[in-house]
N, C-alpha and C. Protein backbone atom coordinates (compact mmCIF):
# COMPACT_ATOMS: atom_id res chain seq x y z
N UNK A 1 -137.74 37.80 59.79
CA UNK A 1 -136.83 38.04 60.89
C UNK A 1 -135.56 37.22 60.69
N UNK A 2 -134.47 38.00 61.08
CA UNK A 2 -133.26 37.14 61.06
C UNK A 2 -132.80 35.95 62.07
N UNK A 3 -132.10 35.20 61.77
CA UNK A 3 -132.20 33.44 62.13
C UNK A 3 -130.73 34.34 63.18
N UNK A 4 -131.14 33.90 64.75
CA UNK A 4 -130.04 34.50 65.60
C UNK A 4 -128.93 33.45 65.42
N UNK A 5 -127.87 34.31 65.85
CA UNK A 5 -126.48 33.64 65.92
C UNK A 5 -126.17 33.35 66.89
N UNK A 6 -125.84 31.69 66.97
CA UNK A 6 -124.99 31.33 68.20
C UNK A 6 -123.61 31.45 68.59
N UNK A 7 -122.98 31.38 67.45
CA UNK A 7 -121.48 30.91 66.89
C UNK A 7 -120.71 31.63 66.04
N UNK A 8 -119.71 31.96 66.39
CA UNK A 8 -118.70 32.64 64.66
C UNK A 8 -117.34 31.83 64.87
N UNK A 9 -117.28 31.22 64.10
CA UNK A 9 -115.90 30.63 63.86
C UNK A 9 -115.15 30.95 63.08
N UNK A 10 -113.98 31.06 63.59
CA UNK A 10 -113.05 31.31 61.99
C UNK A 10 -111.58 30.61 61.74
N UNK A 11 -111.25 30.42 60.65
CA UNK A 11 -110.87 29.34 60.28
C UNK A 11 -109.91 29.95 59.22
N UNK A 12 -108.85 29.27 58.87
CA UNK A 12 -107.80 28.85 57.47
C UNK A 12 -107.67 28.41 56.65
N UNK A 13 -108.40 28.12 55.56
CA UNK A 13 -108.47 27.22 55.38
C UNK A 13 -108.04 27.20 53.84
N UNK A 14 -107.17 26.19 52.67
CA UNK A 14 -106.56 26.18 51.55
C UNK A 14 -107.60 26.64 50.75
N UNK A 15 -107.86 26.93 49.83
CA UNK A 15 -108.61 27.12 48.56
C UNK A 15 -109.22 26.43 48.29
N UNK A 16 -110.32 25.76 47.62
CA UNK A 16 -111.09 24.54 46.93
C UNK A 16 -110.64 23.55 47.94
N UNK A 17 -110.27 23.06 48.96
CA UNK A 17 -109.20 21.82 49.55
C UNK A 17 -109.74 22.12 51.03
N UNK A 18 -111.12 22.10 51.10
CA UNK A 18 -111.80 21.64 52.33
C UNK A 18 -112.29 20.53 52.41
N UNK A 19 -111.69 19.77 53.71
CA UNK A 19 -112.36 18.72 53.76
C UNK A 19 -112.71 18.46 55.10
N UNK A 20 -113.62 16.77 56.13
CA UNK A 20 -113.96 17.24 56.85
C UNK A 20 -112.65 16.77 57.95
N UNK A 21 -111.43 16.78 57.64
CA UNK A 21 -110.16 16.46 58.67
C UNK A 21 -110.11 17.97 59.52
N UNK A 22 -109.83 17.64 60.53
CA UNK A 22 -109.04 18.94 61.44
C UNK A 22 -108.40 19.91 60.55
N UNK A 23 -108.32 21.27 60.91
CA UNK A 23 -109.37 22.13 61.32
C UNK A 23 -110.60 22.16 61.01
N UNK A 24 -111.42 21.59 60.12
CA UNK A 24 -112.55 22.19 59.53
C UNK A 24 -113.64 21.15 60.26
N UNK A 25 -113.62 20.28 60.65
CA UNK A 25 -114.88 19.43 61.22
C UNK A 25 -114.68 19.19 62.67
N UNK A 26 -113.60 18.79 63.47
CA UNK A 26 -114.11 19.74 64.87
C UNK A 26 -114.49 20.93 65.13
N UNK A 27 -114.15 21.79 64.57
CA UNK A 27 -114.82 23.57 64.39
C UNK A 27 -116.16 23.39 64.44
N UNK A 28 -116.48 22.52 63.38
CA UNK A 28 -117.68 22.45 62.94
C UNK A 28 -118.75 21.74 63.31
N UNK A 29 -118.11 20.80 63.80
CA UNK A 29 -118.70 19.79 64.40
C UNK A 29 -119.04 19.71 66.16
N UNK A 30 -118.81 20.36 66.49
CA UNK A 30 -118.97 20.79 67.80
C UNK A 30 -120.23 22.08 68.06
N UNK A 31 -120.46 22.73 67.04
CA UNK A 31 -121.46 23.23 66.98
C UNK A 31 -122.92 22.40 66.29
N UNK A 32 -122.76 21.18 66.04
CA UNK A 32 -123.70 20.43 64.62
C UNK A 32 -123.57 21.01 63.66
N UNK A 33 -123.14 21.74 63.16
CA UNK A 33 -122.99 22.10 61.80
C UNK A 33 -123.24 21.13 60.78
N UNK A 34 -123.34 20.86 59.34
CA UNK A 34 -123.23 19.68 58.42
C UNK A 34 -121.99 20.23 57.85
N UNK A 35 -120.85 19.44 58.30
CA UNK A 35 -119.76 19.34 57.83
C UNK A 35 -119.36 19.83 56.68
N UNK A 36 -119.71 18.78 55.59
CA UNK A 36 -119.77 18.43 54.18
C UNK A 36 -120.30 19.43 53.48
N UNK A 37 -121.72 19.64 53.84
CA UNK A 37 -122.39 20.77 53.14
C UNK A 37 -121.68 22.00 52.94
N UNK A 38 -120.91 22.35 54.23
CA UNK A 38 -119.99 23.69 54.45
C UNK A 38 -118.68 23.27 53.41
N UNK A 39 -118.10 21.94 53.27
CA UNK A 39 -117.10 22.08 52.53
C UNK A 39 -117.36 21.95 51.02
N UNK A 40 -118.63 21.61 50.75
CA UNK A 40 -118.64 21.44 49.17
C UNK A 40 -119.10 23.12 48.71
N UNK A 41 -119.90 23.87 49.62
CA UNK A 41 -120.05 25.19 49.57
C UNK A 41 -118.71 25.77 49.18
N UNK A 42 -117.59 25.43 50.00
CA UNK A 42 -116.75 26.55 50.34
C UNK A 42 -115.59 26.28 48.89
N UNK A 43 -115.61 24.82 48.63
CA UNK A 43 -115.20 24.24 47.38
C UNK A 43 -115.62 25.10 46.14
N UNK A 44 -116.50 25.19 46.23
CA UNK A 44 -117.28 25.39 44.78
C UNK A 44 -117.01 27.36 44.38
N UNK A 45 -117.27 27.76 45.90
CA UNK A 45 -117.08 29.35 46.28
C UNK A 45 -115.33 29.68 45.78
N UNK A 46 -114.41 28.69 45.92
CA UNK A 46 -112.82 29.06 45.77
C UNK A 46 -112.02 28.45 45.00
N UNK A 47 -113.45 27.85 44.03
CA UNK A 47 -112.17 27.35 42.90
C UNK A 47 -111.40 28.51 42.42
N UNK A 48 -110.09 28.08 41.58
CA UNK A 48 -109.22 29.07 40.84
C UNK A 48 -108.73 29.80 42.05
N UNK A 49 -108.85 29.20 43.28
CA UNK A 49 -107.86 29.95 44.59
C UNK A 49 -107.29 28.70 44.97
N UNK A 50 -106.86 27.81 44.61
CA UNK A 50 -106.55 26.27 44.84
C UNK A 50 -104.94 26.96 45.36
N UNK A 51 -104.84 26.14 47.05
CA UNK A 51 -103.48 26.45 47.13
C UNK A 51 -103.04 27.96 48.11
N UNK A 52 -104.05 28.73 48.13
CA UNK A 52 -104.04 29.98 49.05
C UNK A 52 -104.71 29.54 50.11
N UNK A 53 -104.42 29.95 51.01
CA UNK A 53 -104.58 30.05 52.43
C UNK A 53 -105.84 31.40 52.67
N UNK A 54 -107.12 30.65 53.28
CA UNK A 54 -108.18 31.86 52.95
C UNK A 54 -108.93 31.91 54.35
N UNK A 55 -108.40 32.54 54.69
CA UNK A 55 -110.13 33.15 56.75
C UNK A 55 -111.33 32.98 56.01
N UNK A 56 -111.76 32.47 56.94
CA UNK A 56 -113.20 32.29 56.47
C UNK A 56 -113.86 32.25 57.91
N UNK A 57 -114.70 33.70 58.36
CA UNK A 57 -115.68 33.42 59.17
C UNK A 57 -117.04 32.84 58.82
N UNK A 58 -117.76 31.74 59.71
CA UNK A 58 -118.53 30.53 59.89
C UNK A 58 -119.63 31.64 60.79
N UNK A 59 -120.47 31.91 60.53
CA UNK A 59 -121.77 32.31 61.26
C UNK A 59 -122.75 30.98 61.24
N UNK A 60 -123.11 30.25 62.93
CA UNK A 60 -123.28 29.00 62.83
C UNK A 60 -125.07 29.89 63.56
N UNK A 61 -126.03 29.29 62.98
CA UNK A 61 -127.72 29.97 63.59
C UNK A 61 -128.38 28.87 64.52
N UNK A 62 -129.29 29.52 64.96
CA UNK A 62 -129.89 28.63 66.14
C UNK A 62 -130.31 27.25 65.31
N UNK A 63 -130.53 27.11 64.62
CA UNK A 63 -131.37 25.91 63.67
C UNK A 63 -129.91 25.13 62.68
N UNK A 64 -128.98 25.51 63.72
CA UNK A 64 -127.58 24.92 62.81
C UNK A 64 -127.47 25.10 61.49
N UNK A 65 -128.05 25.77 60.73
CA UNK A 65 -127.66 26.07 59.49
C UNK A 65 -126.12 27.09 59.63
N UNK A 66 -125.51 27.58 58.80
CA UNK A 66 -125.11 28.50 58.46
C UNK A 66 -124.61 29.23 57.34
N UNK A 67 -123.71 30.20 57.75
CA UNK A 67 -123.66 31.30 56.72
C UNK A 67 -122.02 31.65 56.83
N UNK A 68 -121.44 31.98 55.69
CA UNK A 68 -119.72 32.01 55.70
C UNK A 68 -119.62 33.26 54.67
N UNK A 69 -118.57 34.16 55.26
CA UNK A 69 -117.75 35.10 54.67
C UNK A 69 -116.14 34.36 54.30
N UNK A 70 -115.71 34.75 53.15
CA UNK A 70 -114.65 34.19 52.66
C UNK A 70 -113.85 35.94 52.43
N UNK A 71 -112.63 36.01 53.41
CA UNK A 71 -111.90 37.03 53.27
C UNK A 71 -110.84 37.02 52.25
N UNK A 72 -109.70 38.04 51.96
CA UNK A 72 -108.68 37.95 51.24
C UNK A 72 -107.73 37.00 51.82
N UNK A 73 -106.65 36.64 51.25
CA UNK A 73 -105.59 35.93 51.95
C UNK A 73 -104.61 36.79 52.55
N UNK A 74 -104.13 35.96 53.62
CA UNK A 74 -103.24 37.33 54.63
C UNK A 74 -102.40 37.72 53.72
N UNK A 75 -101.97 38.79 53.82
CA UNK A 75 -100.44 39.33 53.00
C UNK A 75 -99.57 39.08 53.17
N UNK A 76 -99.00 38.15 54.44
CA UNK A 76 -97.74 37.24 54.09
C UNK A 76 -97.78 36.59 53.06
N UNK A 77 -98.87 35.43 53.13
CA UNK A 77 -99.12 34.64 51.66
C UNK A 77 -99.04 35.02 50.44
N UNK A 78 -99.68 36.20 50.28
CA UNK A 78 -99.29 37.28 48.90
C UNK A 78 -98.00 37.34 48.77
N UNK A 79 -97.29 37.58 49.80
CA UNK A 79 -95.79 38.54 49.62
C UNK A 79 -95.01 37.12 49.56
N UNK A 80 -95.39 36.08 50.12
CA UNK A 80 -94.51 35.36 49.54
C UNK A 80 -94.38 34.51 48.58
N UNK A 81 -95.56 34.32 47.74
CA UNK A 81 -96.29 34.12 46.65
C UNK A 81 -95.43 35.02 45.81
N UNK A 82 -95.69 36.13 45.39
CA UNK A 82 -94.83 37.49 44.77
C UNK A 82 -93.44 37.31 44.86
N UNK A 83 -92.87 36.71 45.95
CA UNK A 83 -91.30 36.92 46.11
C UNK A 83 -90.81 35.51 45.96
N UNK A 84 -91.71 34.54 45.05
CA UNK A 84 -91.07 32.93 45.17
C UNK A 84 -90.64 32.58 46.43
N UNK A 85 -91.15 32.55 47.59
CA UNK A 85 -90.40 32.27 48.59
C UNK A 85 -91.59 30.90 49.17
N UNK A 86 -91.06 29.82 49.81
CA UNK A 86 -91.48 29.35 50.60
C UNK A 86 -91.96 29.57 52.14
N UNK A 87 -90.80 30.48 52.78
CA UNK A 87 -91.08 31.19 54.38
C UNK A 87 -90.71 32.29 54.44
N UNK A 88 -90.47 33.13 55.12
CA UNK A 88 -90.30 34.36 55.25
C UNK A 88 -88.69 34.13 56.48
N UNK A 89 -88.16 35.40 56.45
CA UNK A 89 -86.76 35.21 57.23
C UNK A 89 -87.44 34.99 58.80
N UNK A 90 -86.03 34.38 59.24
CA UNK A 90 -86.26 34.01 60.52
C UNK A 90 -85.29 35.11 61.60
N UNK A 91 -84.85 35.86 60.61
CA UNK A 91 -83.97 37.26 61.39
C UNK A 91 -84.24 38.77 60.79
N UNK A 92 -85.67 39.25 60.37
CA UNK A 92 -85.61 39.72 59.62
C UNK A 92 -85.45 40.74 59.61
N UNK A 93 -84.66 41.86 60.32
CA UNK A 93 -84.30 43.09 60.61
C UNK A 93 -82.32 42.56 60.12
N UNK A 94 -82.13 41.68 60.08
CA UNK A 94 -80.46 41.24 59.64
C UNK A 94 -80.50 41.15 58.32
N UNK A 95 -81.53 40.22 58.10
CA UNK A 95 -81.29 39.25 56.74
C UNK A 95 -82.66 39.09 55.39
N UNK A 96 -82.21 39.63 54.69
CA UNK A 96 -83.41 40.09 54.06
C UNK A 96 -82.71 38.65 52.32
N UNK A 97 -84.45 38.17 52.58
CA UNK A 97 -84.15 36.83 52.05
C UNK A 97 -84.69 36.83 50.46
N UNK A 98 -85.46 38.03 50.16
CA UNK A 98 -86.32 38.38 48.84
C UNK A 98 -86.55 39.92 48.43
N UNK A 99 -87.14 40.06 47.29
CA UNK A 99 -87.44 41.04 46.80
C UNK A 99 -88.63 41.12 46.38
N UNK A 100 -89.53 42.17 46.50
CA UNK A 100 -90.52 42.10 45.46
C UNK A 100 -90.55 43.76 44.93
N UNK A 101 -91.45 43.92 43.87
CA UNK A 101 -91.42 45.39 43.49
C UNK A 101 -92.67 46.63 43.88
N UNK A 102 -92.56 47.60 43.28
CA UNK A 102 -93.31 48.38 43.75
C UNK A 102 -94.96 47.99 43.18
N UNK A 103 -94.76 47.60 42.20
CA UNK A 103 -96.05 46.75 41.50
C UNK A 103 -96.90 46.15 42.09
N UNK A 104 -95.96 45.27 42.53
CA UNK A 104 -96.58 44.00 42.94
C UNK A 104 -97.03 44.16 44.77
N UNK A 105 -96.59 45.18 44.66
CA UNK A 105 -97.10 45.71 46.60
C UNK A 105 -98.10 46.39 46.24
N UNK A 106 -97.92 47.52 45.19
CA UNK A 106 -99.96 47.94 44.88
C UNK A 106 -100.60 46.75 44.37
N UNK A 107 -100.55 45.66 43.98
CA UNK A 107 -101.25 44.83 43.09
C UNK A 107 -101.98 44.27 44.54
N UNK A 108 -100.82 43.60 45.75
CA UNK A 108 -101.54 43.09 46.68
C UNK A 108 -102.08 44.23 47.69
N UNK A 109 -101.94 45.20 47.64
CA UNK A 109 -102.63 46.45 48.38
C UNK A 109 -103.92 46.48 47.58
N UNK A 110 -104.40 46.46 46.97
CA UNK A 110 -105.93 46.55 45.68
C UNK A 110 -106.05 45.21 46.09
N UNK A 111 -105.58 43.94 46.33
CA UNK A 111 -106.70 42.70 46.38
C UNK A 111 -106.53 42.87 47.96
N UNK A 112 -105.90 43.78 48.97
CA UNK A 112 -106.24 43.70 50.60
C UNK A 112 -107.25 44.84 50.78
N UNK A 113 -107.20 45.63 49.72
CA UNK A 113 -108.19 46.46 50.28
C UNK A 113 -109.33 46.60 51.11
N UNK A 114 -110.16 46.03 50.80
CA UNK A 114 -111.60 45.93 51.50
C UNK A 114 -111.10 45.18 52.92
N UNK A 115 -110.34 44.11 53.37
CA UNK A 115 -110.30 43.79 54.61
C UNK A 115 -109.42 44.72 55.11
N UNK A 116 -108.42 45.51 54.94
CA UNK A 116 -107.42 46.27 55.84
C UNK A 116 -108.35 47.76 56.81
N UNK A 117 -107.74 48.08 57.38
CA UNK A 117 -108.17 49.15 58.03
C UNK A 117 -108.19 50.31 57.66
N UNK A 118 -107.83 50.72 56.55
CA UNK A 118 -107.96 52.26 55.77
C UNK A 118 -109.06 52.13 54.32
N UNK A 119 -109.33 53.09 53.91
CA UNK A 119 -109.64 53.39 52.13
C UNK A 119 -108.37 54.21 51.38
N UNK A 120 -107.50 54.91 52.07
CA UNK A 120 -106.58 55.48 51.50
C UNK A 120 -105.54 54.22 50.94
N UNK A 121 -105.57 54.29 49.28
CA UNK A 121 -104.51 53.31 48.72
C UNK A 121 -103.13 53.48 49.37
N UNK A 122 -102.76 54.99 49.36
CA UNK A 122 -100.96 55.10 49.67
C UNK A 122 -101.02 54.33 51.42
N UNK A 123 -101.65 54.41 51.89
CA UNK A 123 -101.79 53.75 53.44
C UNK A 123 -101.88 52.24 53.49
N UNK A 124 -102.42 51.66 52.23
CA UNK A 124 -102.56 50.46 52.11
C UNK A 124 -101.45 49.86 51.70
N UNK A 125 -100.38 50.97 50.60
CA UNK A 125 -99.76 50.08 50.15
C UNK A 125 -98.14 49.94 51.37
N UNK A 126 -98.21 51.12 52.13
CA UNK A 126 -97.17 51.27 53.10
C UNK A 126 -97.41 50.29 54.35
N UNK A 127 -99.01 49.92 54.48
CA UNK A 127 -99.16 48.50 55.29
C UNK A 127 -98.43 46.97 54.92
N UNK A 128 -98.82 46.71 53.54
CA UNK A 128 -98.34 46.09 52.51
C UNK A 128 -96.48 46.59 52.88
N UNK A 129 -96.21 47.17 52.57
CA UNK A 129 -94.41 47.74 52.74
C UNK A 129 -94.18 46.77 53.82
N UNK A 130 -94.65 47.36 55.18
CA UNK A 130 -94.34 47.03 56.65
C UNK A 130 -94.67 45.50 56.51
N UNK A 131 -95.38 45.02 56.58
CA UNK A 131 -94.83 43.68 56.53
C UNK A 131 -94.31 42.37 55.72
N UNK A 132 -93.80 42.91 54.48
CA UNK A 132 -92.77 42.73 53.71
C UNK A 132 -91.43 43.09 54.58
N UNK A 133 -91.48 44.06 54.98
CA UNK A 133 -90.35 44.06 55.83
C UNK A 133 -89.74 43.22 56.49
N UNK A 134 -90.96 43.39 58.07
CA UNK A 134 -90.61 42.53 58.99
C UNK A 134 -90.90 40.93 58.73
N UNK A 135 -90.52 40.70 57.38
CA UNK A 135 -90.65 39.06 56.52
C UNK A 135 -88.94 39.27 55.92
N UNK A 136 -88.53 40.38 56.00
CA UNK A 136 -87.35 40.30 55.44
C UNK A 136 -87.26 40.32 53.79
N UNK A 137 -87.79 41.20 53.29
CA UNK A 137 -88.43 41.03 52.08
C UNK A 137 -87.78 42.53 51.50
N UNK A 138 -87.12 42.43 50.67
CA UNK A 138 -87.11 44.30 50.32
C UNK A 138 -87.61 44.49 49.15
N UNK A 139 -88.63 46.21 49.16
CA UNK A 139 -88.77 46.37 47.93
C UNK A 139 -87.93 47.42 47.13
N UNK A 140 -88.35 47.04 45.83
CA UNK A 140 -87.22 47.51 44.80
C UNK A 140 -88.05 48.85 43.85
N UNK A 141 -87.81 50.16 44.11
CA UNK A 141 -88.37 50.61 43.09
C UNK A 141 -88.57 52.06 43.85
């Protein structure tokens, strides 16, 4: 029989670069969770993502153990990853602060796939479009 759920948390958290400082151990710690255990897990689960910004829902069980899904990284992060940018515009229907190409919007449409809301690629990658946009971002191609 399955171990019931009390808890789902979800969280932000960098790549390999969990530790138990805020966000990740009051989250966690407020349910008993074992802190540590969850961050050397989540360490070991994201090396070679060092530096991305990753959701991670926390399924916390009656016996405080738990169980974690590690999602894609949002597609701002992609798009601005892709477009060398540090932030995204702060006017962005005026001022369009980057570029990226048609490539590189299917490249991050294929690694959003499975979390976005369609299976149709051309839908994925025009999701991908739209908020490149409203980041002020244009694509080229």
């Amino acid at each position: 029989m399955a171990k019931k759920v009390v808890a789902q948390i979800k969280l932000h958290v960098p790549g390999a670069q969990a530790n138990p400082a805020p966000p990740v151990g009051p989250a966690l710690g407020q349910h008993g969770v074992n802190i540590m255990q969850f961050c050397k897990q989540f360490n070991e689960q994201t090396k070679g993502k060092d530096g991305l910004i990753l959701p991670v829902v926390i399924s916390v069980h009656e016996d405080r153990s738990f169980s974690f899904i590690i999602k894609s990284p949002p597609s701002s992060v992609l798009i601005k990853r892709a477009a060398n940018l540090a932030k995204a515009s702060g006017t962005s229907g005026k001022e369009i602060i980057g570029k990226i190409t048609k490539k590189q919007v299917g490249e991050i449409a294929k690694l959003k796939a499975k979390d976005l809301n369609t299976t149709d690629m051309n839908q994925a990658i025009k999701i991908i479009e739209g908020t490149a946009r409203s980041m002020g971002i244009a694509i080229e191609g």
